[in-house]
Protein backbone atom coordinates (compact mmCIF):
# COMPACT_ATOMS: atom_id res chain seq x y z
CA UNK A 1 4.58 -26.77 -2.45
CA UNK A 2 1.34 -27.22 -0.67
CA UNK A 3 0.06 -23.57 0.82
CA UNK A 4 -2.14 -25.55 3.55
CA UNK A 5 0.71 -27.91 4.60
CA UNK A 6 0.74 -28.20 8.89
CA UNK A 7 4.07 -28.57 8.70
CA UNK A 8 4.97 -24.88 6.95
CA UNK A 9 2.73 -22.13 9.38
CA UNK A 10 4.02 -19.63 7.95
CA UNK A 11 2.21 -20.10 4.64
CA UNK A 12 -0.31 -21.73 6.36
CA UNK A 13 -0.69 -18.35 8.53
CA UNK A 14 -0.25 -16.37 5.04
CA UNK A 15 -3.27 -18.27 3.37
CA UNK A 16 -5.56 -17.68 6.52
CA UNK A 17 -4.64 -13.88 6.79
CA UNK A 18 -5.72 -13.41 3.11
CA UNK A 19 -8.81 -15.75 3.30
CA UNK A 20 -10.25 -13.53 6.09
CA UNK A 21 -9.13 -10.02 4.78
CA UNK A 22 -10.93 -10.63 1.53
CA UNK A 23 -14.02 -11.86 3.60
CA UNK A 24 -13.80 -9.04 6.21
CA UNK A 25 -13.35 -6.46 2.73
CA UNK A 26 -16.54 -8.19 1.27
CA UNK A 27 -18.56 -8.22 4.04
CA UNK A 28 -18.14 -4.05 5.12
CA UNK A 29 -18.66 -3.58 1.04
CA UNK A 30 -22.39 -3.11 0.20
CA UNK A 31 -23.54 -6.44 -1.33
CA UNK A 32 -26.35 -8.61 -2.31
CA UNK A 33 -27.51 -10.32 0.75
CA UNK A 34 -28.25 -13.39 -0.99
CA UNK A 35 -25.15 -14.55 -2.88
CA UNK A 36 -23.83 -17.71 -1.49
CA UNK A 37 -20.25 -17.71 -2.93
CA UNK A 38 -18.66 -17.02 0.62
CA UNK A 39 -20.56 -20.45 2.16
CA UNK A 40 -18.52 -22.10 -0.68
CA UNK A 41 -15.06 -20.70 0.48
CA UNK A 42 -16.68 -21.21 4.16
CA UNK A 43 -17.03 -25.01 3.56
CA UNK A 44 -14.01 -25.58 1.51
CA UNK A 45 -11.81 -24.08 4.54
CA UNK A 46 -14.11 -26.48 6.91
CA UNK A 47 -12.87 -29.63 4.66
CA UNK A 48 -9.19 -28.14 4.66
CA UNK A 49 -9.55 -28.43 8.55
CA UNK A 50 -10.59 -31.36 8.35
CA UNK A 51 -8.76 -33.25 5.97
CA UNK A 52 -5.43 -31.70 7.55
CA UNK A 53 -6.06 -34.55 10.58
CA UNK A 54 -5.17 -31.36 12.83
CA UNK A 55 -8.49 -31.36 14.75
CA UNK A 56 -7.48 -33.82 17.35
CA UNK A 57 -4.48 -34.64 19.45
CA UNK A 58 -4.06 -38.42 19.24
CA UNK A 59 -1.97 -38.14 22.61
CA UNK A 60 -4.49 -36.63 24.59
CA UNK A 61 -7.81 -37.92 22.83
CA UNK A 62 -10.72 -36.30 25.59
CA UNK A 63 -8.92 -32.94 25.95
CA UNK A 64 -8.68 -32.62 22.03
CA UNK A 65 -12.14 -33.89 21.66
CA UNK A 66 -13.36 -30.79 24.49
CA UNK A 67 -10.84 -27.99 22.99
CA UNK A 68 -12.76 -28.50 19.26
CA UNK A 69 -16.10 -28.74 20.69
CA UNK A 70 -15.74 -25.18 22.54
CA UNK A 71 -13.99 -23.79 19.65
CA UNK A 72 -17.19 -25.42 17.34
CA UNK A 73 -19.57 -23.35 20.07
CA UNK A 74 -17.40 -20.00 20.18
CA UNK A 75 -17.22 -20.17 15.70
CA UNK A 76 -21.19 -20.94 15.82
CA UNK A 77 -21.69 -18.12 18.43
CA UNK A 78 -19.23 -15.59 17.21
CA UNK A 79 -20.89 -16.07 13.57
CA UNK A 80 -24.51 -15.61 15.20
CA UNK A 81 -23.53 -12.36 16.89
CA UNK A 82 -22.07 -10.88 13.82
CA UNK A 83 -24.97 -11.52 11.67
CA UNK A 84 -26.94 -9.58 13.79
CA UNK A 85 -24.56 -6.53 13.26
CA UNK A 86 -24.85 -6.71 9.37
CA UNK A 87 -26.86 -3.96 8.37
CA UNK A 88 -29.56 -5.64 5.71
CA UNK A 89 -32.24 -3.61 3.50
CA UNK A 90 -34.25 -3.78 0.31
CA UNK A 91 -33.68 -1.17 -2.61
CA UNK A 92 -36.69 0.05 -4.57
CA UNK A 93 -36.42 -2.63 -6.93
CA UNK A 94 -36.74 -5.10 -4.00
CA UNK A 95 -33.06 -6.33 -4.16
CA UNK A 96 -32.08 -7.43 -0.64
CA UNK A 97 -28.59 -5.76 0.29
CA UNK A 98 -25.93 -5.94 3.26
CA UNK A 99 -23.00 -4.44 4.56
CA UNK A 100 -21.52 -5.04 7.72
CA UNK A 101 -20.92 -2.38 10.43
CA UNK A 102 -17.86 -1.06 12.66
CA UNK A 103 -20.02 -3.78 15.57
CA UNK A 104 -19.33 -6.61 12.67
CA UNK A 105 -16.11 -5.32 12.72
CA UNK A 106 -15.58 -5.87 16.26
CA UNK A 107 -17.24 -9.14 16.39
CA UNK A 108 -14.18 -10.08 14.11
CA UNK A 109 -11.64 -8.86 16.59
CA UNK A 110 -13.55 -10.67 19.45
CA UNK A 111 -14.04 -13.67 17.56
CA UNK A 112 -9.68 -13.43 16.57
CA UNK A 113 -8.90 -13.10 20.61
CA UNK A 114 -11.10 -16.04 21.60
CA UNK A 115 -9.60 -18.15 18.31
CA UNK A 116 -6.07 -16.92 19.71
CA UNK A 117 -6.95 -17.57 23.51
CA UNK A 118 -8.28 -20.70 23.05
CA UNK A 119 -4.83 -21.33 20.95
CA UNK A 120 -3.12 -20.66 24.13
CA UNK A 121 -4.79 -22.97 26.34
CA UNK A 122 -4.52 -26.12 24.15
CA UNK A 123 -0.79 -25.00 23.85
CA UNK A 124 -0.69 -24.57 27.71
CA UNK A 125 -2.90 -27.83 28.25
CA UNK A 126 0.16 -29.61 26.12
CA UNK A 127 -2.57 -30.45 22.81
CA UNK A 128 0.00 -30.37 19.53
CA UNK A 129 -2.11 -28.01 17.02
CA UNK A 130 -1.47 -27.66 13.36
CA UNK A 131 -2.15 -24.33 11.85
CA UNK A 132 -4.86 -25.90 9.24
CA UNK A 133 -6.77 -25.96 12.50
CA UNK A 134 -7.88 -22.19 12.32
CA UNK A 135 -9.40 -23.31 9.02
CA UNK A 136 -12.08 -25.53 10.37
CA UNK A 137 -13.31 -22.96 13.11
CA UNK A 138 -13.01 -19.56 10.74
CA UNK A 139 -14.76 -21.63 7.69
CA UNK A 140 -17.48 -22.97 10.15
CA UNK A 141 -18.17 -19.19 11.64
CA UNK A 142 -18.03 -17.65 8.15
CA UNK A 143 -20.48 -19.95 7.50
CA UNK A 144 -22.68 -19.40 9.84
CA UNK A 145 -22.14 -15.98 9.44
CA UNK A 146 -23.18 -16.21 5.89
CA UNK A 147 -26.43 -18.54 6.22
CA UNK A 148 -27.82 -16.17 9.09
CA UNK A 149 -27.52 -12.82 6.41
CA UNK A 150 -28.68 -14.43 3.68
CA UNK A 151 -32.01 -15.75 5.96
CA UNK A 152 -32.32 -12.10 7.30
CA UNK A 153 -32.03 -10.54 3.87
CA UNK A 154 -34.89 -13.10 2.71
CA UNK A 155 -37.26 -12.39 5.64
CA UNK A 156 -37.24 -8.75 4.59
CA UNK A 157 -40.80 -7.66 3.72
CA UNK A 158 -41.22 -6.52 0.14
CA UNK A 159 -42.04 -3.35 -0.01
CA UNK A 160 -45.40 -1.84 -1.01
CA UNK A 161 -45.45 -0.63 -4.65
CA UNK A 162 -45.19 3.15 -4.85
CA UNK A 163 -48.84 4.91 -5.83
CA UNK A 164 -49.06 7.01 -8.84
C-alpha cells in the first residue's frame, strides 16, 4: 500500500497531519538554529508533490497553472512571516538556538486557512486536486521557513568574551 497514493486521501490526509505535527512540535521545542534535517523532509514532500502529477489539471491547463503559482506565493510568504516569529539567540558558548512562538503558531493556522481556502476555490473553479498536492506547498513553506531561521541564527553576532 502506498501512504502518498492520490487515489486513498485518507492516508494521504493521515501522512500530512503527522508530517506537520512533528514539524510544528519541533519548531515550538528549543533547538539548534542551524540543523538542516527539516529542509530534507521539506524537499522530499516538494518531490512527493511533484512526482504525484497532482500539480496541474490537464482539463483546465491556465487555471491550474494560476491556482499553483498563488499557492507557490502564499507557501513562500507564509514561510517568510513565520521565520520572523521564531525567537533565535546565542548561549554563552555561542551556540545559535530557536524556538518558535504562540505568533509562529498562528502563522501555522493562517497559513492552514489560506492552504484550505485556496482548496476551495480550485474545487469551486472545477480544477480536480489530488491530496499529494498539499505536499508540494507545505514542503516548499517549511522550507522556506527553515532556510530563513537557519540565516537568522547565523547572522547573530558572537558575543563578546566575558572579562575576568
Amino acid at each position: 500500500m502506498n501512504p502518498l497514493n492520490p487515489t486513498n486521501p485518507l492516508s494521504t490526509a493521515a501522512v500530512i497531519v503527522l508530517v506537520v505535527a512533528f514539524v510544528l512540535y519541533r519548531q515550538m521545542m528549543t533547538r539548534v538554529a542551524t540543523r538542516t534535517g527539516l529542509l530534507w523532509l521539506a524537499l522530499f514532500m516538494m518531490v512527493a508533490g511533484v512526482a504525484s502529477g497532482a500539480l496541474a489539471d490537464p482539463r483546465h491547463l491556465p487555471l491550474s497553472l494560476l491556482l499553483p503559482a498563488v499557492e507557490t506565493a502564499c507557501a513562500v510568504a507564509f514561510g517568510v512571516l513565520r521565520a520572523s516569529t521564531v525567537r533565535i539567540w546565542r548561549d554563552g558558548t555561542g551556540v545559535p538556538w530557536s524556538q518558535g512562538t504562540g505568533w509562529t503558531l498562528l502563522g501555522w493556522l493562517a497559513s492552514a486557512a489560506a492552504r484550505v481556502a485556496l482548496f476551495g476555490a480550485g474545487h469551486a473553479l472545477g480544477l480536480a486536486s489530488a491530496p499529494t498536492a498539499i505536499l508540494f506547498f507545505m514542503g516548499l513553506t517549511i522550507g522556506v521557513q527553515s532556510l530563513l531561521v537557519a540565516r537568522r541564527a547565523r547572522a547573530l553576532p558572537l558575543a563578546a568574551p566575558a572579562r575576568a
